[in-house]
C-alpha atoms as a PDB file:
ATOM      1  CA  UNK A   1       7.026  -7.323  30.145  1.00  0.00           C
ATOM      2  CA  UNK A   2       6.403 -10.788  28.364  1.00  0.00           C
ATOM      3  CA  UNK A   3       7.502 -11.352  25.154  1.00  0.00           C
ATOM      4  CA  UNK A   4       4.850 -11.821  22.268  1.00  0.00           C
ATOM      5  CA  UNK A   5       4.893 -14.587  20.243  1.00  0.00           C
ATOM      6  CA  UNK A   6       2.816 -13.012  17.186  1.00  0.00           C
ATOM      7  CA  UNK A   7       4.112 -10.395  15.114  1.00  0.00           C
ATOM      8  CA  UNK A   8       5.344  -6.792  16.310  1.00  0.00           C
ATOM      9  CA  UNK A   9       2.926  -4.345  17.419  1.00  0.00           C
ATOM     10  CA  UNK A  10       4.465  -1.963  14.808  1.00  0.00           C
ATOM     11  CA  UNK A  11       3.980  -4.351  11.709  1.00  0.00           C
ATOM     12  CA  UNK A  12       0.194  -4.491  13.012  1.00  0.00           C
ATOM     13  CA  UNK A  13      -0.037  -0.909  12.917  1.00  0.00           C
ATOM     14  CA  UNK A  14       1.731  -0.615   9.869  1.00  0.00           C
ATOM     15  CA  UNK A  15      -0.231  -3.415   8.610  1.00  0.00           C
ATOM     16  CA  UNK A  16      -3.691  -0.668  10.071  1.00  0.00           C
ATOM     17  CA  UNK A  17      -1.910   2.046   8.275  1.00  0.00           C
ATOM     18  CA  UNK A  18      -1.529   0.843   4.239  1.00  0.00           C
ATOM     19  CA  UNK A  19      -4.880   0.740   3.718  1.00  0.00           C
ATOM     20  CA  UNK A  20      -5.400   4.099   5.375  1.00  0.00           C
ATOM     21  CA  UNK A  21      -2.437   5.756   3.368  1.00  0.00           C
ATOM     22  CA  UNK A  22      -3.333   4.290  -0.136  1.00  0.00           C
ATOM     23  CA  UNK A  23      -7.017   5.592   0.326  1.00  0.00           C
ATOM     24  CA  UNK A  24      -5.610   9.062   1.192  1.00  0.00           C
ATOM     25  CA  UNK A  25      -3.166   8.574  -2.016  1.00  0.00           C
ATOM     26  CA  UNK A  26      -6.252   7.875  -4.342  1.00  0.00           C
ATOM     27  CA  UNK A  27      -8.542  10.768  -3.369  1.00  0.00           C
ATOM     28  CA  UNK A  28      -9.725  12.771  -6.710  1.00  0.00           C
ATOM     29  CA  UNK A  29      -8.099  16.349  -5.267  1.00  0.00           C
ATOM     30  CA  UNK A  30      -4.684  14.657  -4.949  1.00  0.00           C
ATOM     31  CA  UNK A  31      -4.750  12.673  -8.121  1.00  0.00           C
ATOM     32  CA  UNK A  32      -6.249  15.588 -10.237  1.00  0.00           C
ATOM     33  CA  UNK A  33      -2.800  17.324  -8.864  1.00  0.00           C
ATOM     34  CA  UNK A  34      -0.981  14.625 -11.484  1.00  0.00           C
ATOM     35  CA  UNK A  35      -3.289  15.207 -14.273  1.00  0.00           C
ATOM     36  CA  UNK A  36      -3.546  19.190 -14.616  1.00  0.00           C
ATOM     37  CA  UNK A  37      -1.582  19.894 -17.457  1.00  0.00           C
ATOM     38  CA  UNK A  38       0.339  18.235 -20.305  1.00  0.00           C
ATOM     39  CA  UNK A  39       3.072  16.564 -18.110  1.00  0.00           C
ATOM     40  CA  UNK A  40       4.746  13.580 -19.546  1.00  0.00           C
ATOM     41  CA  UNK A  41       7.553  11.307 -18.667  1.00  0.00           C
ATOM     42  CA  UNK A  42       9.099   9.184 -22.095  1.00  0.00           C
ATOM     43  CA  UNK A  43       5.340  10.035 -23.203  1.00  0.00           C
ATOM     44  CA  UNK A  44       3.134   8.547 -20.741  1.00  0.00           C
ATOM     45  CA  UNK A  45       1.085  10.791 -18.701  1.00  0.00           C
ATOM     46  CA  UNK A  46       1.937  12.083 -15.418  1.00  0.00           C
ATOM     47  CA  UNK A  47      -1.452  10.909 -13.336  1.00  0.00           C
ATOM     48  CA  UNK A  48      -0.631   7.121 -15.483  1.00  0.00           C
ATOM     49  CA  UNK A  49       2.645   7.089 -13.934  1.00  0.00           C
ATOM     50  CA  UNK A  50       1.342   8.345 -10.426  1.00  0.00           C
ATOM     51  CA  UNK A  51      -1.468   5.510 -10.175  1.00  0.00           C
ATOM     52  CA  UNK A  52      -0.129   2.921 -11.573  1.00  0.00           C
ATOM     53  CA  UNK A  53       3.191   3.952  -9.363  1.00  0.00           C
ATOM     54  CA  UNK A  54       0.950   3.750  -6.348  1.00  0.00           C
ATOM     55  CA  UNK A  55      -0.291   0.653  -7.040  1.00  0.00           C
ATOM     56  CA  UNK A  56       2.514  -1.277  -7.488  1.00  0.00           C
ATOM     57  CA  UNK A  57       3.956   0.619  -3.828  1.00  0.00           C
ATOM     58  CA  UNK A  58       0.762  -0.761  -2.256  1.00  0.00           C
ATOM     59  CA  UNK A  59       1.365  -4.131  -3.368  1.00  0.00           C
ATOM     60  CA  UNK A  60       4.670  -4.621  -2.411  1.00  0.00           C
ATOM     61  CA  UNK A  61       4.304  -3.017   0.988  1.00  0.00           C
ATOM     62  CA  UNK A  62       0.693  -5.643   1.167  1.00  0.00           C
ATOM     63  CA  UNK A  63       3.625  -8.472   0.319  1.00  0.00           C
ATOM     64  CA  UNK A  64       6.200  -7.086   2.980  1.00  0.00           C
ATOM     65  CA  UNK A  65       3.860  -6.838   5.450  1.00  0.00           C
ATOM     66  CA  UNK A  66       2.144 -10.060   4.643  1.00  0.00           C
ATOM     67  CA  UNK A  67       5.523 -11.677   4.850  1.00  0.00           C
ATOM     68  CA  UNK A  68       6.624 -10.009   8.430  1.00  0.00           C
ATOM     69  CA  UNK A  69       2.776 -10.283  10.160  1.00  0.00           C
ATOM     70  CA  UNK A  70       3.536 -14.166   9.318  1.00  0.00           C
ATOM     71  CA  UNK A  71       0.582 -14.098   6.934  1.00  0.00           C
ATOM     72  CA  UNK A  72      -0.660 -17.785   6.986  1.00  0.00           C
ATOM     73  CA  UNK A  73      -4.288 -18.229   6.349  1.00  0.00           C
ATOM     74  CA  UNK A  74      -6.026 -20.413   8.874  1.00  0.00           C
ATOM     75  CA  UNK A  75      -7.150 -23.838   6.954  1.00  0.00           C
ATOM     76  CA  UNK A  76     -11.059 -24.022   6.093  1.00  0.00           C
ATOM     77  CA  UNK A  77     -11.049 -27.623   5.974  1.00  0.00           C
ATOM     78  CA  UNK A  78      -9.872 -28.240   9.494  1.00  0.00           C
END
């Protein structure tokens, strides 16, 4: 088989996949699990922690997999 020049066909499915996973993360049922209750952790509430947690995971795994797809944008001017 010829080798591809572009990026892996795992890192594209990965890259299919974050979007997936984070919207799966962020449905109400799962994030009411974090807020039932008077959970905290050094005083900020659990469901904070959990979201804003999840957020920053979804960004850096955006920024790795920006970074391994070879994430140039095409030029508009040209």
């Amino acid at each position: 088989m010829a080798e591809e020049d572009g990026p892996s066909r795992r890192a594209r499915d990965l890259a299919i996949l974050l979007p997936v996973l984070g919207t799966v993360l962020l449905v109400p049922p799962l994030v009411g699990l974090f807020a039932r209750g008077d959970a905290r952790i050094v005083g900020v509430p659990l469901v904070v922690l959990y979201l804003f947690g999840l957020w920053l995971a979804l960004i850096v795994g955006a920024l790795l997999l920006t970074r391994r797809l070879g994430g140039t944008a095409p030029d508009a001017a040209e």
